[in-house]
C-alpha atoms as a PDB file:
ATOM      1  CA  UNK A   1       0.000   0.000   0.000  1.00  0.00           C
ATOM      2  CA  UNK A   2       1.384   3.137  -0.970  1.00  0.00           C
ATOM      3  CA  UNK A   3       0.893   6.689   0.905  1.00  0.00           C
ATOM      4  CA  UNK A   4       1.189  10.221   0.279  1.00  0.00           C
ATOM      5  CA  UNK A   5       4.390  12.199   1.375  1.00  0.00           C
ATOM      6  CA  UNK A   6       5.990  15.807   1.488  1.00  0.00           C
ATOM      7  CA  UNK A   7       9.215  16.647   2.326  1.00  0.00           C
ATOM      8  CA  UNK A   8       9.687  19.647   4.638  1.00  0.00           C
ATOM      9  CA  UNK A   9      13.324  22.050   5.415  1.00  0.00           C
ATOM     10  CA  UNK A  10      11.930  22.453   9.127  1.00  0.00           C
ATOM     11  CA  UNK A  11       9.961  18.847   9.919  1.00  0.00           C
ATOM     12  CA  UNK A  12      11.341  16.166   7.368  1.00  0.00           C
ATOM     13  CA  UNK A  13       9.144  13.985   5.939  1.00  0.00           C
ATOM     14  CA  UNK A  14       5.146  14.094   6.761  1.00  0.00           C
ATOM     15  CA  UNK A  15       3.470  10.935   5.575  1.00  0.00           C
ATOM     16  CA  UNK A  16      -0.243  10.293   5.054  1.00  0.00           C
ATOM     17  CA  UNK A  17      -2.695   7.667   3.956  1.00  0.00           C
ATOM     18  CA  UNK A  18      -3.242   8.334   0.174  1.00  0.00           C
ATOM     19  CA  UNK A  19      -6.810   9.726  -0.333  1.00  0.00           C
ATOM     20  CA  UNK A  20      -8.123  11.526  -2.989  1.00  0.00           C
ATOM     21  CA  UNK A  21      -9.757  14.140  -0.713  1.00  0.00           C
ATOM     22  CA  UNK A  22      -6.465  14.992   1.046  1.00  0.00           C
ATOM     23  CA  UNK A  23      -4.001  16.650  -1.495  1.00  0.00           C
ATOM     24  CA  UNK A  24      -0.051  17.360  -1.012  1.00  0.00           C
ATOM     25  CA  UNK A  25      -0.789  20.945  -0.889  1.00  0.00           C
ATOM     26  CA  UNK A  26      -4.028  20.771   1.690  1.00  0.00           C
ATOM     27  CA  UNK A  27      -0.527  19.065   4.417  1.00  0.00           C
ATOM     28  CA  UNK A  28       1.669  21.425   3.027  1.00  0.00           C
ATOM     29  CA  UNK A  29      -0.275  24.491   3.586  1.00  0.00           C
ATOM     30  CA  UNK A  30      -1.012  23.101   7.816  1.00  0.00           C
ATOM     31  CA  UNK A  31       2.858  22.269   7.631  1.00  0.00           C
ATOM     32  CA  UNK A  32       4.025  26.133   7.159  1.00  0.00           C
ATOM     33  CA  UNK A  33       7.486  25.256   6.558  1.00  0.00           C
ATOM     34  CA  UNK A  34       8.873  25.174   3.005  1.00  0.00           C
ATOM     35  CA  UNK A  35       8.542  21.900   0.850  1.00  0.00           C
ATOM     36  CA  UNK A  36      11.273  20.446  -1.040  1.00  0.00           C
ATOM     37  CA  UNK A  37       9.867  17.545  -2.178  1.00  0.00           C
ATOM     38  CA  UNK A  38       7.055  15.590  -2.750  1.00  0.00           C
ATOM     39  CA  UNK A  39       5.337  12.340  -3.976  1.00  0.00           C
ATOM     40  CA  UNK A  40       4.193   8.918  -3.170  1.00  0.00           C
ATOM     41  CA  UNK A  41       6.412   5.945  -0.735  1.00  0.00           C
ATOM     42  CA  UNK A  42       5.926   2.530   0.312  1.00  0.00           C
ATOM     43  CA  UNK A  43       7.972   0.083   2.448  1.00  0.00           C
ATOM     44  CA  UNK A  44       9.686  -3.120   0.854  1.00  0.00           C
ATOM     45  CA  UNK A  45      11.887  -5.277   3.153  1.00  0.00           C
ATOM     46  CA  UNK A  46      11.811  -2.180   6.082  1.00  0.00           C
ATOM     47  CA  UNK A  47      13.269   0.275   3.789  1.00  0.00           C
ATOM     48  CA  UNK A  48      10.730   3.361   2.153  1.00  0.00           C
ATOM     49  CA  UNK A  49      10.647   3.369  -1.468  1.00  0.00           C
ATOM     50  CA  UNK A  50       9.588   6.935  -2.502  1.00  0.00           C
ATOM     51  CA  UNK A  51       8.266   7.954  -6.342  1.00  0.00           C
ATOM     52  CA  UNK A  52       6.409   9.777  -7.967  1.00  0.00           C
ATOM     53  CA  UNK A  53       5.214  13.707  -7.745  1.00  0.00           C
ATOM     54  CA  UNK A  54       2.588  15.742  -6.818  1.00  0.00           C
ATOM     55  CA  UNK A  55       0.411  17.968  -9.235  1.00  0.00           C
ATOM     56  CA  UNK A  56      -0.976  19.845  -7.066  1.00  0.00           C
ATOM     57  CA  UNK A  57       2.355  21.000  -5.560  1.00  0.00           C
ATOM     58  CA  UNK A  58       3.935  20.731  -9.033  1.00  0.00           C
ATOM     59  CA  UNK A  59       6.732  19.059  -7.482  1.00  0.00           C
ATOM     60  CA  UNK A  60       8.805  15.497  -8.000  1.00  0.00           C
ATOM     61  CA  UNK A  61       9.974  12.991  -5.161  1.00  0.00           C
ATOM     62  CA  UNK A  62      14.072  13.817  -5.084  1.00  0.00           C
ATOM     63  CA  UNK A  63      16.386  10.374  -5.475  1.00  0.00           C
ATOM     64  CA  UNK A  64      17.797  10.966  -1.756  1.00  0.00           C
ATOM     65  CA  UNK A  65      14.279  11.327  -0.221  1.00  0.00           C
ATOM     66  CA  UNK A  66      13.604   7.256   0.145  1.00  0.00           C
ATOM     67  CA  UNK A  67      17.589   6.974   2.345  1.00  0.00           C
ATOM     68  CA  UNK A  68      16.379  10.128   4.359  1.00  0.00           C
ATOM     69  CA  UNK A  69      12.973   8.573   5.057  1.00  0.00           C
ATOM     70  CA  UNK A  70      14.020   5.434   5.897  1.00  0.00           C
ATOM     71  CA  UNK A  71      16.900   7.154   8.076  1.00  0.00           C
ATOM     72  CA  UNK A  72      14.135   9.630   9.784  1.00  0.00           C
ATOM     73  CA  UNK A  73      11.671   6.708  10.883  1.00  0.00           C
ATOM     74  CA  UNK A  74      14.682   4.663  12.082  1.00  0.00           C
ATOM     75  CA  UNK A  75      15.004   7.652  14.431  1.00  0.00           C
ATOM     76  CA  UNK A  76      18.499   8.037  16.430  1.00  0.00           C
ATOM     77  CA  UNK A  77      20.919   5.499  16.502  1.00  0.00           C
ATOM     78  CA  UNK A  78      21.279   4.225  20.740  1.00  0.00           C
END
């Protein structure tokens, strides 16, 4: 199952259930921080996958954003 995702500079990656009624730019308005990337993810063997882009933000996923994901919900290293 895939889900929606932005990209923030101030809170990383926001990910949502993809729905038709809730668009990339509806999260990245309530996010007020700038977006700097955007598209679609899902998870294969614990690692995010991210593709796509979003028309609404007229805006691609960026080719480092599935690492950083999979980095940012690994959260710190103890």
């Amino acid at each position: 199952m895939s889900h929606k995702y932005i990209r923030t500079k101030n809170h990383g990656f926001i990910i949502w259930p993809r729905n038709d009624d809730l668009w990339h730019v509806h999260i990245a308005r309530a996010a007020r921080s700038e977006v700097v990337s955007a598209g679609f993810v899902f998870f294969e063997d614990g690692e995010a996958v991210c593709y796509g882009e979003s028309e609404s933000l007229k805006m691609k996923s960026d080719s480092s954003d599935s690492a950083a994901l999979t980095r940012q919900l690994a959260g710190p290293c103890k």
